[in-house]
N, C-alpha and C. Protein backbone atom coordinates (compact mmCIF):
# COMPACT_ATOMS: atom_id res chain seq x y z
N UNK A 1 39.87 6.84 31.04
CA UNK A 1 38.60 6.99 31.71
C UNK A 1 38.46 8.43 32.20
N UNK A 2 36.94 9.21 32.50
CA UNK A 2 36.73 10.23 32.71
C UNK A 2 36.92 10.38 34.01
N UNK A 3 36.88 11.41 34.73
CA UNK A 3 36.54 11.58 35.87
C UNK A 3 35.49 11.44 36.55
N UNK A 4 35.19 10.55 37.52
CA UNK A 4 33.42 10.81 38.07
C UNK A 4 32.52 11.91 37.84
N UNK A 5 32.81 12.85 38.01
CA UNK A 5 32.14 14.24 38.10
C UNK A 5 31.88 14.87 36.50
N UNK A 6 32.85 14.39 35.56
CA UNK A 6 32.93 14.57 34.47
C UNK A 6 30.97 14.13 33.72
N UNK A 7 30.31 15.39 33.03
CA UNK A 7 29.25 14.97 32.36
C UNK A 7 29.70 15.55 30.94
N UNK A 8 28.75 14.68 30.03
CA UNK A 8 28.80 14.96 28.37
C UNK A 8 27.31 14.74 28.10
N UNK A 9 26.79 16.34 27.67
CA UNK A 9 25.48 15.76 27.06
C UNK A 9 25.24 15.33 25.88
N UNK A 10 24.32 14.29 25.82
CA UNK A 10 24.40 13.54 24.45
C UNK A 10 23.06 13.71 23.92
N UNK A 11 22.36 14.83 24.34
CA UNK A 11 21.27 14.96 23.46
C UNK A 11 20.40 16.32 23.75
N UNK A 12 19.24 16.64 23.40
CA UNK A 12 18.64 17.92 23.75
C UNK A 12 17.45 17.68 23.73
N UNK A 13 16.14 18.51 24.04
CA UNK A 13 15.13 18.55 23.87
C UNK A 13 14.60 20.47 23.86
N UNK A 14 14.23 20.61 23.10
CA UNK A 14 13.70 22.15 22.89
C UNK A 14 12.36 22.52 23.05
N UNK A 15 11.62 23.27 23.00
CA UNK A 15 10.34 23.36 23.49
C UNK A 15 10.16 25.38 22.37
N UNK A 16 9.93 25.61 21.50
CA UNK A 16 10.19 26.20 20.82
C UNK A 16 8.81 27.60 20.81
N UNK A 17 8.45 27.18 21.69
CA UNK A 17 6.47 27.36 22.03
C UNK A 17 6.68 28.17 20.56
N UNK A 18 5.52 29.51 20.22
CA UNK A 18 5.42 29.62 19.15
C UNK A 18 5.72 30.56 18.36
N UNK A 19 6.94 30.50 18.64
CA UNK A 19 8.65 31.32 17.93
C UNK A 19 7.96 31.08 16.52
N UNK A 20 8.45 29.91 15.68
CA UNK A 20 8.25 29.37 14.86
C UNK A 20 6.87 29.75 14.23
N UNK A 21 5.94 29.57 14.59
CA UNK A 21 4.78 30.01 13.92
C UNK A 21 4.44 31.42 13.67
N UNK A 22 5.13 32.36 15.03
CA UNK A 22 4.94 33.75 14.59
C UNK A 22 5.45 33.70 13.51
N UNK A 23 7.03 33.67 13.67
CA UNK A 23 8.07 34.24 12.26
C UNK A 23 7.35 33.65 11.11
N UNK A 24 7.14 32.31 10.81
CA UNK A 24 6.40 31.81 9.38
C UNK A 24 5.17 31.62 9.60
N UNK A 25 4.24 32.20 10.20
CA UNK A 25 3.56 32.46 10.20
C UNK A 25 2.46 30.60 9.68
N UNK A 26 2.45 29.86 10.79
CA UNK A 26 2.28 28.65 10.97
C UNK A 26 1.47 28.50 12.44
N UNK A 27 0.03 28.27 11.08
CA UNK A 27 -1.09 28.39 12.10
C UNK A 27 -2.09 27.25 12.41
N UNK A 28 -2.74 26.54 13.37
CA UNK A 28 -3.43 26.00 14.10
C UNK A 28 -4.82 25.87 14.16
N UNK A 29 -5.45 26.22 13.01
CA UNK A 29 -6.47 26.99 12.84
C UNK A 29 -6.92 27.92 13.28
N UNK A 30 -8.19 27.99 14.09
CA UNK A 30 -8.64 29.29 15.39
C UNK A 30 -7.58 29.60 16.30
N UNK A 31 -6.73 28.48 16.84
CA UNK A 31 -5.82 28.19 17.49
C UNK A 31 -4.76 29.32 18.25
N UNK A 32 -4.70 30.00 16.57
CA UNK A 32 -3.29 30.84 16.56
C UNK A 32 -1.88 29.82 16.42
N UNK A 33 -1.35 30.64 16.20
CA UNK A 33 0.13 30.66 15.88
C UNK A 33 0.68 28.61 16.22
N UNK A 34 1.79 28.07 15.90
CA UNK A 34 1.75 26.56 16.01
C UNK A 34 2.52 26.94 17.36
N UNK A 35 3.03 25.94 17.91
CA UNK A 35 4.19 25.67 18.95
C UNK A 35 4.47 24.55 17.85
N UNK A 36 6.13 24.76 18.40
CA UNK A 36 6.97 23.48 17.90
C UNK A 36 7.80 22.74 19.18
N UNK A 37 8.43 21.86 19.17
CA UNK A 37 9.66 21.56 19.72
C UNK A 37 11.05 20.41 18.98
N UNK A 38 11.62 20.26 19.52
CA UNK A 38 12.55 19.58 18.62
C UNK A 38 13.19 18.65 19.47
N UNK A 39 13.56 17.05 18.99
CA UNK A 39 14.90 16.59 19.89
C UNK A 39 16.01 16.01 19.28
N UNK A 40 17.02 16.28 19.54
CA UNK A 40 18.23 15.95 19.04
C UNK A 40 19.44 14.70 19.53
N UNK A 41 19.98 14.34 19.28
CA UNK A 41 20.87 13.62 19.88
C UNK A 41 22.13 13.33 18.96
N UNK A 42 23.19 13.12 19.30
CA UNK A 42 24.40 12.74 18.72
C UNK A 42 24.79 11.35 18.90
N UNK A 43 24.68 10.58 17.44
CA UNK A 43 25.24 9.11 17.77
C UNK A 43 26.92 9.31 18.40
N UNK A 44 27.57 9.73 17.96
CA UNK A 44 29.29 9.60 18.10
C UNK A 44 28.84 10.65 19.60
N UNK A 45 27.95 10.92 20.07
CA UNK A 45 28.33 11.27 21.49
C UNK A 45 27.49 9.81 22.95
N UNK A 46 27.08 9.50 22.00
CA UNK A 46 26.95 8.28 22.87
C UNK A 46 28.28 7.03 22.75
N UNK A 47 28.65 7.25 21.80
CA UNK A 47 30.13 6.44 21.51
C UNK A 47 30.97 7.04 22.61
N UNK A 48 30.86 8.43 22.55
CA UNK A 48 32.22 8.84 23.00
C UNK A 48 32.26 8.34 24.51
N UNK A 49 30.63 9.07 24.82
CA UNK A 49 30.26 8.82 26.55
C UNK A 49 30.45 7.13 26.97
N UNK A 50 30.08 6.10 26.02
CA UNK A 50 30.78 4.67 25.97
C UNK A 50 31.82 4.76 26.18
N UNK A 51 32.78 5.43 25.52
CA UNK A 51 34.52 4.82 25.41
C UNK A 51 35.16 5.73 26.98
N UNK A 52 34.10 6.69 27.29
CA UNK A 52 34.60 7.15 28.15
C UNK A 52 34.53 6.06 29.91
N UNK A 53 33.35 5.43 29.71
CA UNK A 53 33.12 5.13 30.89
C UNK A 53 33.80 3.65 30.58
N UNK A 54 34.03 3.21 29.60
CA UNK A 54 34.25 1.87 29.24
C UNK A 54 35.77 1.28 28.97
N UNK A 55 36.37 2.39 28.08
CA UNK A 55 37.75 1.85 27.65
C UNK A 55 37.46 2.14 26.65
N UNK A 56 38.43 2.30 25.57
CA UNK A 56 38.57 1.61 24.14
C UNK A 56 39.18 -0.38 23.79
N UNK A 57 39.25 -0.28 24.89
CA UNK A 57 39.69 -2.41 24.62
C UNK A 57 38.39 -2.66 24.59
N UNK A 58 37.89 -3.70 23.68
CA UNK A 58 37.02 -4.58 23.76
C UNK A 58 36.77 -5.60 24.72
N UNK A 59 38.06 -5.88 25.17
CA UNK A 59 38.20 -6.49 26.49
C UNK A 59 37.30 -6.24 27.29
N UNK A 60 37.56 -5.23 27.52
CA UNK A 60 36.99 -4.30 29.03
C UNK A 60 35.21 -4.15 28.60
N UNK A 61 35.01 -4.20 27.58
CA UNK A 61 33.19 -4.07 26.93
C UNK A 61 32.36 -5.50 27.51
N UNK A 62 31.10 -4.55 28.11
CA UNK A 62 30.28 -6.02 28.11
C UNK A 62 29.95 -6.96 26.97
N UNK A 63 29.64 -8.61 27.55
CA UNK A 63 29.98 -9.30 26.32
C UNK A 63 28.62 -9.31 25.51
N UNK A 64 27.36 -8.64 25.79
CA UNK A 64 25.94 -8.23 24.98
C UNK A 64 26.54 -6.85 23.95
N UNK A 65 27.38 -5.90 24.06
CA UNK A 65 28.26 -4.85 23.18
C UNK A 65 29.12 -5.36 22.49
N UNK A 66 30.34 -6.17 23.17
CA UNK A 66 31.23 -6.81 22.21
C UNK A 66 30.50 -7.60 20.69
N UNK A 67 30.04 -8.90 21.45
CA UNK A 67 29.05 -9.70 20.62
C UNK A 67 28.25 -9.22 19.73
N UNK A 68 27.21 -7.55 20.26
CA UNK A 68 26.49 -7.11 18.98
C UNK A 68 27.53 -6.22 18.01
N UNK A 69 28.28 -5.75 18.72
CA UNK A 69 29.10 -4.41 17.49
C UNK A 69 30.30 -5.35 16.26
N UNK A 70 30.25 -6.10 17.43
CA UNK A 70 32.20 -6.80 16.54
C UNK A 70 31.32 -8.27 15.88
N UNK A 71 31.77 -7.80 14.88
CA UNK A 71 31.56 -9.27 13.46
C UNK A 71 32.34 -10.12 13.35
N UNK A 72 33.75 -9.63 13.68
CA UNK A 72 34.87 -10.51 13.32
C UNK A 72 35.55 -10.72 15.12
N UNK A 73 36.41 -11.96 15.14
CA UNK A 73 37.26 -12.14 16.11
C UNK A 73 37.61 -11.37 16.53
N UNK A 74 37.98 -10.86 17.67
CA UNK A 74 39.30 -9.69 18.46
C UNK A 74 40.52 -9.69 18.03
N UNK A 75 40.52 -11.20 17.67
CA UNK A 75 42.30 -11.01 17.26
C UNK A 75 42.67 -10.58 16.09
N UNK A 76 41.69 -10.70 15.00
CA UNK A 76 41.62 -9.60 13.99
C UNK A 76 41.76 -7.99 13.60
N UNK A 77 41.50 -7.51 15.02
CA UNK A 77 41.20 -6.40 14.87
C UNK A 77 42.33 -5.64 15.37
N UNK A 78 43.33 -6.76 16.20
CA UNK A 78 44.44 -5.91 16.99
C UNK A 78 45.92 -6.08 16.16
């Protein structure tokens, strides 16, 4: 387990205003130039931030996580 204080970001949001449209020249009509933004996220960093606060035992997983992720028995898996 992590430390309390311990954070992992698991995703981003960008706001790109209109970087993007100057350089390629990506326009809006009358508008001028576009704005963009972008958002990102990492599946295996929401895993990780899981195993961090959770365990790696299945044990220790709530039984709405256990039940949806695991197909087969526990005792299979150990």
């Amino acid at each position: 387990m992590l430390h309390d204080n311990y954070r992992l970001a698991i995703g981003s949001l960008n706001y790109h205003t209109d970087f993007f449209g100057r350089t390629f020249d990506i326009r809006t009509g009358d508008a001028g130039p576009a704005h963009s933004s972008c958002v990102g996220f990492g599946l295996e960093r929401f895993v990780c931030a899981f195993l961090a606060q959770r365990g790696s035992d299945p044990e220790d997983w709530p039984d709405e996580v256990r039940t949806s992720i695991l197909s087969e028995p526990l005792a299979t898996l150990h």
